[in-house]
C-alpha atoms as a PDB file:
ATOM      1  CA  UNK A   1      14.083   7.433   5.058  1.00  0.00           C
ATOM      2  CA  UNK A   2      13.335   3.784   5.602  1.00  0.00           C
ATOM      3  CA  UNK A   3      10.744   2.014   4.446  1.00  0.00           C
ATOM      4  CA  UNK A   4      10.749  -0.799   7.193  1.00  0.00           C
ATOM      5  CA  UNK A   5       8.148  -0.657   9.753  1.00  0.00           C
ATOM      6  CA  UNK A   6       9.184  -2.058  13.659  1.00  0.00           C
ATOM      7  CA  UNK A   7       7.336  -4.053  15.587  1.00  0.00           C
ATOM      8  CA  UNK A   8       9.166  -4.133  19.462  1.00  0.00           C
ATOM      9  CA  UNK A   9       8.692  -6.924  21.738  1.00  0.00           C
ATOM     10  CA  UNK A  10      10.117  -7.861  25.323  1.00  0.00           C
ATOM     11  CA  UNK A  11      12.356 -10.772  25.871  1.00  0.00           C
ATOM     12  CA  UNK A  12      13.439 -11.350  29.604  1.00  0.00           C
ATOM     13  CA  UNK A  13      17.699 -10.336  30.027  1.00  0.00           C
ATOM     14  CA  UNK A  14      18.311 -14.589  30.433  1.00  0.00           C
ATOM     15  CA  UNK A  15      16.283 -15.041  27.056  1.00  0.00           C
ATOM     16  CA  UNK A  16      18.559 -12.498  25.213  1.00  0.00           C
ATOM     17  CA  UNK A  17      21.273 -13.057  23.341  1.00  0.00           C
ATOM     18  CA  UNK A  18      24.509 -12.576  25.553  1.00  0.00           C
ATOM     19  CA  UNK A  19      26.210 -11.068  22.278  1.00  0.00           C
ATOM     20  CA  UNK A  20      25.714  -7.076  22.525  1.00  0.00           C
ATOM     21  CA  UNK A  21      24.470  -6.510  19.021  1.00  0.00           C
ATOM     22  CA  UNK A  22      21.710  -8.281  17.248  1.00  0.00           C
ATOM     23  CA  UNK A  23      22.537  -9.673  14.184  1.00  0.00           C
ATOM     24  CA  UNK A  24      20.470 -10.179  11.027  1.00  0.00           C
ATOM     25  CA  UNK A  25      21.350 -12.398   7.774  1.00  0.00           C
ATOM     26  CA  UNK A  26      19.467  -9.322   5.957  1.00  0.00           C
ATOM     27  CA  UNK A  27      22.371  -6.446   4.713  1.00  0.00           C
ATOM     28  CA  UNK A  28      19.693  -3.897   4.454  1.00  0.00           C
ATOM     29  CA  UNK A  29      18.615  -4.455   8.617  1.00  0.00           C
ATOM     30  CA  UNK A  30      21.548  -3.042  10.920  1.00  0.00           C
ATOM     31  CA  UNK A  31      22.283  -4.571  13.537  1.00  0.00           C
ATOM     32  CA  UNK A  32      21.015  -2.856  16.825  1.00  0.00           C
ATOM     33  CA  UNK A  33      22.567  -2.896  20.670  1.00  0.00           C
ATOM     34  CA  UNK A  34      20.852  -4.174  22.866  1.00  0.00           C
ATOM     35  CA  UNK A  35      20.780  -3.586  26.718  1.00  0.00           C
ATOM     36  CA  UNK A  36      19.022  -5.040  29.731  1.00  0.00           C
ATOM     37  CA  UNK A  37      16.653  -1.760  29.903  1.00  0.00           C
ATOM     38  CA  UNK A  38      14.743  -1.992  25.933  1.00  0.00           C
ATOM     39  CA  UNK A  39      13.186  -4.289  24.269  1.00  0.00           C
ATOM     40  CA  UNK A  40      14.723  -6.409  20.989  1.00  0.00           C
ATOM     41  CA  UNK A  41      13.385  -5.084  18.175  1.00  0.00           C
ATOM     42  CA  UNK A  42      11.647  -7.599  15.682  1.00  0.00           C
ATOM     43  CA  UNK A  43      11.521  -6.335  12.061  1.00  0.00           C
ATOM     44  CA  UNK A  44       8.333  -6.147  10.508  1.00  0.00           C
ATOM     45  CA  UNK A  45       8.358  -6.384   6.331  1.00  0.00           C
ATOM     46  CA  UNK A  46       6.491  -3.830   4.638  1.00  0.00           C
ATOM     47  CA  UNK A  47       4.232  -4.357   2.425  1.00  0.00           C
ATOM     48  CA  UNK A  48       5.612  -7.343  -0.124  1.00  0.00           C
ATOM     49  CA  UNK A  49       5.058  -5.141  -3.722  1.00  0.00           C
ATOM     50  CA  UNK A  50       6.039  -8.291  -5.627  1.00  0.00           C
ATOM     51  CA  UNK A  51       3.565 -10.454  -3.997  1.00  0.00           C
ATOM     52  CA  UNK A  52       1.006  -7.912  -5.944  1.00  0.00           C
ATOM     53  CA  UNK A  53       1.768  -9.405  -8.734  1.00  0.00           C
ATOM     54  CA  UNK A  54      -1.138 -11.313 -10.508  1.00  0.00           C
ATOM     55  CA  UNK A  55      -4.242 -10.994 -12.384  1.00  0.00           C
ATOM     56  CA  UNK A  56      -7.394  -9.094  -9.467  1.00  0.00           C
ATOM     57  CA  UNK A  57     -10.790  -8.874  -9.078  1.00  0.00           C
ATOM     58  CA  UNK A  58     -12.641  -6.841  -6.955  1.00  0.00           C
ATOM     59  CA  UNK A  59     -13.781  -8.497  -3.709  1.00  0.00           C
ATOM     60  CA  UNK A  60     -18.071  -8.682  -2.396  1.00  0.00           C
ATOM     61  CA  UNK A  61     -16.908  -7.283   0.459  1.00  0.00           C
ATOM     62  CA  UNK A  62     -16.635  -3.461   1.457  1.00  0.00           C
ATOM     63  CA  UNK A  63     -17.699  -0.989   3.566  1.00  0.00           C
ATOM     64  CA  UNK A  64     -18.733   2.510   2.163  1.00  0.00           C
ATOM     65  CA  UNK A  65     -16.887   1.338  -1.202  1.00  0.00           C
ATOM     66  CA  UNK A  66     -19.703   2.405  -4.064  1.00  0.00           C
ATOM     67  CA  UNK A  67     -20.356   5.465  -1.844  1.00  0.00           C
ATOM     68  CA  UNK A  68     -16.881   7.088  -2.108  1.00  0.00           C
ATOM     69  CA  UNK A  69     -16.775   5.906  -5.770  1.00  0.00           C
ATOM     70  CA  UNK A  70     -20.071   8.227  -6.431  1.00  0.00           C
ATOM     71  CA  UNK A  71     -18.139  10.795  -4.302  1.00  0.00           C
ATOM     72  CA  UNK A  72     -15.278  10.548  -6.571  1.00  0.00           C
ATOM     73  CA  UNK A  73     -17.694  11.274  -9.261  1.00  0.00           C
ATOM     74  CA  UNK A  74     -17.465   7.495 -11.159  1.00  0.00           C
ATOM     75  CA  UNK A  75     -21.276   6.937 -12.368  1.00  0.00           C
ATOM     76  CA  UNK A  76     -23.049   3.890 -11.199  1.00  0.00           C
ATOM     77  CA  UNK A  77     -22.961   1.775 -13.992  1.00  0.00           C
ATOM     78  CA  UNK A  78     -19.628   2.648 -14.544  1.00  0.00           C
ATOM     79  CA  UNK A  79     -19.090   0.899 -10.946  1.00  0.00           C
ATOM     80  CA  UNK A  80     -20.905  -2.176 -12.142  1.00  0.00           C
ATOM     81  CA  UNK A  81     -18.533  -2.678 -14.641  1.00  0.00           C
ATOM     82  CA  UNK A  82     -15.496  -2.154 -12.144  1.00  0.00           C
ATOM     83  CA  UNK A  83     -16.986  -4.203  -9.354  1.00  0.00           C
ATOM     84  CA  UNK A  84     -16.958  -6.822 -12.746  1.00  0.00           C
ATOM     85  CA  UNK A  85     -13.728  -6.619 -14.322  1.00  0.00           C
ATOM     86  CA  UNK A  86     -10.382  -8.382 -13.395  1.00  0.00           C
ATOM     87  CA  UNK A  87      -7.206  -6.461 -13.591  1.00  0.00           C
ATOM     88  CA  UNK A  88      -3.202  -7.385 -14.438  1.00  0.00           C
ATOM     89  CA  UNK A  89      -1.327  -6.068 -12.046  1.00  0.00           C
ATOM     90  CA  UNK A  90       2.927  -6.046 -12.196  1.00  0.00           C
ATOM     91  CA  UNK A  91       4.986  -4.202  -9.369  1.00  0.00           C
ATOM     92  CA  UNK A  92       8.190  -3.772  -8.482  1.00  0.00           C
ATOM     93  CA  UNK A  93      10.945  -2.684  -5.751  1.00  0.00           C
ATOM     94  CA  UNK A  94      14.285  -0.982  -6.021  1.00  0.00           C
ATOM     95  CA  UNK A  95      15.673   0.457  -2.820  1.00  0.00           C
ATOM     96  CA  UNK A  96      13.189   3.355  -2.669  1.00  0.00           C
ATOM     97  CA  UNK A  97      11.903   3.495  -5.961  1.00  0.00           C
ATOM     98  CA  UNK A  98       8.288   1.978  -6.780  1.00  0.00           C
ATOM     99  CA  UNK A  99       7.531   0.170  -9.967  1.00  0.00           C
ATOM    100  CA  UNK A 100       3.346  -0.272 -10.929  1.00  0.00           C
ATOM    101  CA  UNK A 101       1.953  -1.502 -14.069  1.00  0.00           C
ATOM    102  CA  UNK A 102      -1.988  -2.029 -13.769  1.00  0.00           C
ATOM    103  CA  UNK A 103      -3.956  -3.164 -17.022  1.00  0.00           C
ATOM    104  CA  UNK A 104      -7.696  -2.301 -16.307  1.00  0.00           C
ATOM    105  CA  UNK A 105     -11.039  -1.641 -18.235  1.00  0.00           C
ATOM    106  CA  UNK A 106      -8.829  -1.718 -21.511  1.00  0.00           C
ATOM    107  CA  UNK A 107      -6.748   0.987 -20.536  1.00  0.00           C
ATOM    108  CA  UNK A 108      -2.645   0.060 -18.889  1.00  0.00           C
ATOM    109  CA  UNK A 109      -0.863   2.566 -16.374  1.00  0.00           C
ATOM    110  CA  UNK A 110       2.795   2.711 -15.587  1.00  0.00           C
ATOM    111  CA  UNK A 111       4.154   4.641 -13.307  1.00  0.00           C
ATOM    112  CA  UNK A 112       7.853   4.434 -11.239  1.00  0.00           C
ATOM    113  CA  UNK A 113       7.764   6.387  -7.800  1.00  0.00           C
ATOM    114  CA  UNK A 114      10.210   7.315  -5.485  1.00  0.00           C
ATOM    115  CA  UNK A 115       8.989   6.880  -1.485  1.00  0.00           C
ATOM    116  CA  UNK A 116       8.051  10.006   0.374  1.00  0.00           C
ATOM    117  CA  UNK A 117       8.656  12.040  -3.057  1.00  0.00           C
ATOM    118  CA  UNK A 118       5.119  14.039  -4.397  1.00  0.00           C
ATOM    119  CA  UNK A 119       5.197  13.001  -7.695  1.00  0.00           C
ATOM    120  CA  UNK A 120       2.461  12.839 -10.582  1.00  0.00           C
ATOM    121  CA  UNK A 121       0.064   9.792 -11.940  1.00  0.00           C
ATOM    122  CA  UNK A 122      -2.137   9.412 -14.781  1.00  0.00           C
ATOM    123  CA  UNK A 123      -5.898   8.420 -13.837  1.00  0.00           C
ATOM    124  CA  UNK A 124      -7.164   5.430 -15.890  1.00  0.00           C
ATOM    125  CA  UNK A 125     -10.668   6.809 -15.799  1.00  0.00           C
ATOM    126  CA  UNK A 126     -10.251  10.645 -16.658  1.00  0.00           C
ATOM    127  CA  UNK A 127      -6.459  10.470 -18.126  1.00  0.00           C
ATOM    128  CA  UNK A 128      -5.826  14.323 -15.995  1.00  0.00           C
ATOM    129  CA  UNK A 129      -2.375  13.655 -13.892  1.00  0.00           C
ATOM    130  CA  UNK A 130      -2.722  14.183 -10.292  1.00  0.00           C
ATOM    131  CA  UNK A 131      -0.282  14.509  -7.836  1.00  0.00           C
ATOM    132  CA  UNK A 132       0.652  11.649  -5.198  1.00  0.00           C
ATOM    133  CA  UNK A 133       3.131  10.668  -2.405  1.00  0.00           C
ATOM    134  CA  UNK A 134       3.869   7.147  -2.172  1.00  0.00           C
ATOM    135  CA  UNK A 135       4.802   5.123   1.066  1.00  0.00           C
ATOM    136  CA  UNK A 136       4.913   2.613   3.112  1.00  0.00           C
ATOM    137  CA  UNK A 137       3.706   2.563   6.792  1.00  0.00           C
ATOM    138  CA  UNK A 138       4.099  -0.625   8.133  1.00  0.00           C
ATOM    139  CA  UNK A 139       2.740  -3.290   5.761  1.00  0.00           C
ATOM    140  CA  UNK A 140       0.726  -0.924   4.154  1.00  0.00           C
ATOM    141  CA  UNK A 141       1.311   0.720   1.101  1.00  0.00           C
ATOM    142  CA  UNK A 142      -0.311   4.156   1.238  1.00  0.00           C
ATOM    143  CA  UNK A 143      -0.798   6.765  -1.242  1.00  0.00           C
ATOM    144  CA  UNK A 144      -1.715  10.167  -0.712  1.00  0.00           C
ATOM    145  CA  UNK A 145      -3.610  12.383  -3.364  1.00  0.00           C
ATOM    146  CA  UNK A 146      -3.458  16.419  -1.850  1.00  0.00           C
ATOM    147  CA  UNK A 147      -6.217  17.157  -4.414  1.00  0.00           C
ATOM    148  CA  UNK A 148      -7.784  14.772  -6.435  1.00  0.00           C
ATOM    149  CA  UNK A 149     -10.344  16.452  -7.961  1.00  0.00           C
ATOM    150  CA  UNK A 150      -9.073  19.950  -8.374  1.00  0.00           C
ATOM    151  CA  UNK A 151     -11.680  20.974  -5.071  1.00  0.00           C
ATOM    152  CA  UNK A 152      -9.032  20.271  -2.564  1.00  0.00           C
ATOM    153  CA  UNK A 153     -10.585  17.250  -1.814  1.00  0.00           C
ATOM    154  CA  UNK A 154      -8.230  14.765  -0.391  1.00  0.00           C
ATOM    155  CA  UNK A 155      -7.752  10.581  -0.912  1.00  0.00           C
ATOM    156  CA  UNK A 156      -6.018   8.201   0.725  1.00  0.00           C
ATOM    157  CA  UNK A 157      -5.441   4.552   0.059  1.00  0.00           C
ATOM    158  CA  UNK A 158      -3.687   2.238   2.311  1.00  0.00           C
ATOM    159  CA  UNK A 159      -3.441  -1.557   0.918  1.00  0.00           C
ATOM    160  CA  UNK A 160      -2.551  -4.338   3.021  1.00  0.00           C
ATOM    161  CA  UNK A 161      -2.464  -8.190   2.747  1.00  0.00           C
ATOM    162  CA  UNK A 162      -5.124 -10.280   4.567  1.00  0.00           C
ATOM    163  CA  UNK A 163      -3.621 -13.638   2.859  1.00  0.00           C
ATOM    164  CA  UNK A 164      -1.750 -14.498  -0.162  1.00  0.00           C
ATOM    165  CA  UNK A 165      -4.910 -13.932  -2.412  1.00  0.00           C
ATOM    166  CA  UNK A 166      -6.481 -11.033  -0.537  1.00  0.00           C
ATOM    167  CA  UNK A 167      -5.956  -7.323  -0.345  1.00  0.00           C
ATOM    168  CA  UNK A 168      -7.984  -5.274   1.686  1.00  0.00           C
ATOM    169  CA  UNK A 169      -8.047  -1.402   0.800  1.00  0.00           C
ATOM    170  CA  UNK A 170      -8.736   1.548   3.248  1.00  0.00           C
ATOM    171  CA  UNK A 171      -9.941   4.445   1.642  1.00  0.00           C
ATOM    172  CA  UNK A 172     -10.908   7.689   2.849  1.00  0.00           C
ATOM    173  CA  UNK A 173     -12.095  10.294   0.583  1.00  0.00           C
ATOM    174  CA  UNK A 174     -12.304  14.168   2.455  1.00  0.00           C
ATOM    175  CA  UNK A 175     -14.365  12.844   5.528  1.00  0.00           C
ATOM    176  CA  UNK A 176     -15.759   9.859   3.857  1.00  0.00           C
ATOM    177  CA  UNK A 177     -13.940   6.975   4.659  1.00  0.00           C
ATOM    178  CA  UNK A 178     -14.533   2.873   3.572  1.00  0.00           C
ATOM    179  CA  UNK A 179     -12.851  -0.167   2.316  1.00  0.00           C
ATOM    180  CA  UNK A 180     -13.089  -2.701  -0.098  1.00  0.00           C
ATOM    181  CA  UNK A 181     -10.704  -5.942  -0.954  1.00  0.00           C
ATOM    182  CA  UNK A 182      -9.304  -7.480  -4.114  1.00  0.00           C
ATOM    183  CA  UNK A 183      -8.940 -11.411  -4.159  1.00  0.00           C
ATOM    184  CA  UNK A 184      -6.197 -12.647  -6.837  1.00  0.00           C
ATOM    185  CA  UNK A 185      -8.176 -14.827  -9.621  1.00  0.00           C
END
């Protein structure tokens, strides 16, 4: 599996390399033919994990956010405090193996993942282990909870970078679905 998203663009034949193969000073990025009939592919990065890495604060802007955290079941002033607290955040990348330490509301989570592989993770606000499938679609880093409250109900985040300090999260919870960002402090 490959965790590289493409983006595919057209180049006229005379703007094309004559060579037959496109060549990339990246090992990991084969190089690909090309012919006069299909586009050059352009490689798109996914999303940059160590560029996570910082000290966060939630953002003032989201849609549906404190909605789908009462759906989740957090209480309201519980949110307040969230929506106030700043949280450490280390991450890491090894081939296809996922690295996360996240320091929040006095309470740190580690967890090491493996890309399209269900695995479990400890929730900072109820400590029960749920079940998750990391990946990354694009430059998006998505995870996947089946079940996350023992109902069946389903969540699904999808983080991407607006700019270097902001993240914007896309969250759907069952048939609820929002956003919210972070903005590095």
């Amino acid at each position: 599996m490959s965790i590289f998203g493409v983006l595919v663009h057209k180049r006229s034949v005379s703007q094309r390399n004559a060579s037959s193969e496109c060549s990339s000073s990246r090992p990991d990025l084969l190089p690909v033919p090309l012919s006069s009939e299909k586009p050059i592919p352009t490689y798109k990065m996914p999303f940059p994990v160590e560029k996570s890495c910082g000290t966060w604060k939630h953002g003032k802007h989201s849609d549906n956010y404190q909605e789908i955290m009462e759906k989740l079941g957090l209480p309201a002033e519980m949110f307040k405090k969230m929506q106030e607290s700043t949280f450490p955040v280390s991450s890491s990348l090894s081939g296809d193996k996922f690295t996360s330490k996240v320091e929040f509301m006095g309470k740190t989570r580690e967890s090491t993942f493996t890309f399209g592989v269900e695995s479990e993770e400890d929730d900072m606000s109820t400590g029960k282990k749920r079940k998750v499938t990391y990946t990354m679609e694009g430059d998006n880093l998505v995870s996947v909870y089946p079940d996350h409250d023992g109902k069946g109900t389903s969540v699904r985040l999808s983080r991407h970078f607006v700019d270097d300090n902001t993240i914007r999260t896309d969250i759907k919870v069952g048939d609820l679905e929002g956003w919210t960002t972070s903005n590095r402090c």
